[in-house]
Protein backbone atom coordinates (compact mmCIF):
# COMPACT_ATOMS: atom_id res chain seq x y z
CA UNK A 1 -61.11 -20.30 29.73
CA UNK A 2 -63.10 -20.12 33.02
CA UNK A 3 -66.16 -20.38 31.10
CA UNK A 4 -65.22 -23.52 29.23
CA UNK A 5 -63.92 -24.76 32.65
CA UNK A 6 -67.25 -24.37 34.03
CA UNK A 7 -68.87 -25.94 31.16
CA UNK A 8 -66.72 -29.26 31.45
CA UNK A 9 -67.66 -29.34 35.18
CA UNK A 10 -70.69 -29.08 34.97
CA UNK A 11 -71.52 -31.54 32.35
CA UNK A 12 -69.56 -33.71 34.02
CA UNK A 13 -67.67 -34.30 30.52
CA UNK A 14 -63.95 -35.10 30.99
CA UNK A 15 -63.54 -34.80 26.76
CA UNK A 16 -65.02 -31.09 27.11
CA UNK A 17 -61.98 -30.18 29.72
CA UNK A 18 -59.00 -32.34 27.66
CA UNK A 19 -57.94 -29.58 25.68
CA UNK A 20 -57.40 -26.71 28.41
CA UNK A 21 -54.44 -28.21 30.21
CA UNK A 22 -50.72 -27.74 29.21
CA UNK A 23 -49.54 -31.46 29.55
CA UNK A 24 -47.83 -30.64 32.78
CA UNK A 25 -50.01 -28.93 34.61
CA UNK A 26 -50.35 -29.05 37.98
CA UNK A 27 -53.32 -29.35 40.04
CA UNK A 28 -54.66 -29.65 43.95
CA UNK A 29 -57.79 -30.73 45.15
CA UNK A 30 -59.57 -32.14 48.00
CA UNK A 31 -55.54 -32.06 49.85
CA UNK A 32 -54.51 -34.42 46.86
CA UNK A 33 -51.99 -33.01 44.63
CA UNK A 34 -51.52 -34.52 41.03
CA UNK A 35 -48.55 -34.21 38.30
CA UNK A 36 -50.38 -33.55 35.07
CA UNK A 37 -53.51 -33.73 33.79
CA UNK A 38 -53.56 -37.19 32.93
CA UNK A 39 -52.96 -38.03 35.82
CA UNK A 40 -55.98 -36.23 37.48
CA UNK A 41 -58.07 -37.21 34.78
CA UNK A 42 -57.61 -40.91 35.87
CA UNK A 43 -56.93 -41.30 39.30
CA UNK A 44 -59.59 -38.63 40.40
CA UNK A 45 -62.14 -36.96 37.53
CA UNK A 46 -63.12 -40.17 35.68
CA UNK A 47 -63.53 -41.67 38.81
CA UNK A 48 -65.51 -38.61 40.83
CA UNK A 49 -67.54 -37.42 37.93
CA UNK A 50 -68.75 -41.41 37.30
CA UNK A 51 -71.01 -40.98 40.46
CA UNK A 52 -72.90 -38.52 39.40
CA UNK A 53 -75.61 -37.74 36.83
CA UNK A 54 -75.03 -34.86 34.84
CA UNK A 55 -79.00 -34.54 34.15
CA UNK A 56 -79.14 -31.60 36.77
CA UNK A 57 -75.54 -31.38 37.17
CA UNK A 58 -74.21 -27.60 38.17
CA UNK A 59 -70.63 -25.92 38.65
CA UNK A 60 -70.77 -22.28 38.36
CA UNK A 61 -67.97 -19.89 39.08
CA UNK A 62 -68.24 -16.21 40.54
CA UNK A 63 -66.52 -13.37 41.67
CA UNK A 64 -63.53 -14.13 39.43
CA UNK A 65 -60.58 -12.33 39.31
CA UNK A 66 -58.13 -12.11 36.48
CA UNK A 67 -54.50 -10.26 36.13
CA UNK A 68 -52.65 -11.10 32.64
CA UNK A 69 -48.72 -10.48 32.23
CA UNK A 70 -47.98 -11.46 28.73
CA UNK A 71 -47.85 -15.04 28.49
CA UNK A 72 -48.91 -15.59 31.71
CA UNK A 73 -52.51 -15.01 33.69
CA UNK A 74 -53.40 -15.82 37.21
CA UNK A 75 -56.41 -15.55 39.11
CA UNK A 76 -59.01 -16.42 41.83
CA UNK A 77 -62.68 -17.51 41.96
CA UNK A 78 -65.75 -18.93 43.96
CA UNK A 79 -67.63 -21.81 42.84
CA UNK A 80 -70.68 -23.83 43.97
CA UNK A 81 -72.15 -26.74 42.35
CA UNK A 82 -74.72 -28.66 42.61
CA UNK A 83 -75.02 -32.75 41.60
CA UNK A 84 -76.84 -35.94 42.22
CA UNK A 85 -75.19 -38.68 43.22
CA UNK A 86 -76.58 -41.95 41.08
CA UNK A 87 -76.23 -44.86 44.24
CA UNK A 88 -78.99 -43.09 45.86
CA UNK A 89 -80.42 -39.87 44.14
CA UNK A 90 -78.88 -37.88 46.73
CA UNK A 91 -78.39 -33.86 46.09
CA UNK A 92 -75.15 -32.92 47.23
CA UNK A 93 -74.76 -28.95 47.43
CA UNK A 94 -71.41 -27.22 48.11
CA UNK A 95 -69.01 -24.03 47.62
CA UNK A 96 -65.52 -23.39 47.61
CA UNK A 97 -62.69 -21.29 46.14
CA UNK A 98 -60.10 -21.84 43.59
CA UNK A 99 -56.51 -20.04 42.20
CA UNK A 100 -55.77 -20.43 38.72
CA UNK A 101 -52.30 -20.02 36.62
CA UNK A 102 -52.93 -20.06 32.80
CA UNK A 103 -49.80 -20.10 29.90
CA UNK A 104 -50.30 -18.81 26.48
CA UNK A 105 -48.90 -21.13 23.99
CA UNK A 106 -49.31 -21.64 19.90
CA UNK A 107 -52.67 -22.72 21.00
CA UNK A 108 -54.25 -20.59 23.30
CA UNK A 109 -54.21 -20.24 26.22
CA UNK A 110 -53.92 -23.48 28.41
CA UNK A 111 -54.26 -24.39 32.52
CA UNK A 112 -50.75 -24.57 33.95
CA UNK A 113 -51.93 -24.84 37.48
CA UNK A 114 -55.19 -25.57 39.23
CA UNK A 115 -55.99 -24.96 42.81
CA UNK A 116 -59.93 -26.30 44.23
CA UNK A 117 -61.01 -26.31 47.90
């Protein structure tokens, strides 16, 4: 799951992440809390990853930690990432951290809850 998280980031393709949220997941970031993944998807991805070329795009995630209770899995990470924005070919480099809750359902295993700082 992290790794196709990861991959969706950092190909800036919203299509690649669709399929890893429950419908009502939950997610935080940059102090902005959103209801479901639609509507992070449209009020903030579409409109973020649209500045940015994903020709050198990178999101990379480290020093994860997992714990998995049955249907349930939680966990923690680091991430840096790398892109250009395409107004003025600026790099812009930065880190943060992230928490993760993840359900299992019929199929597979799905992002319930989505923390990014």
């Amino acid at each position: 799951m992290l790794t196709l998280l990861t991959q969706g980031f950092a190909r800036l393709d919203v299509k690649l992440l669709e399929d890893l949220w429950a419908p009502d997941a939950t997610i935080i970031e940059n102090n902005i809390s959103f209801s479901s993944w639609a509507q992070y998807r449209e009020e903030h991805l579409k409109p973020e990853l649209a500045l940015y070329s994903n020709e050198d795009s990178e999101w990379v995630i480290a020093n994860a930690y997992v714990q998995i209770e049955g249907s349930i899995a939680w966990g923690q990470f680091s991430t840096f990432y790398a892109f250009t924005r395409l107004t003025d070919n600026q790099r812009l480099l930065g880190e943060g951290r992230g928490t993760i809750i993840l359900i299992k359902t019929p199929e597979g295993w799905k992002i319930l809850h989505l923390h990014l700082s």
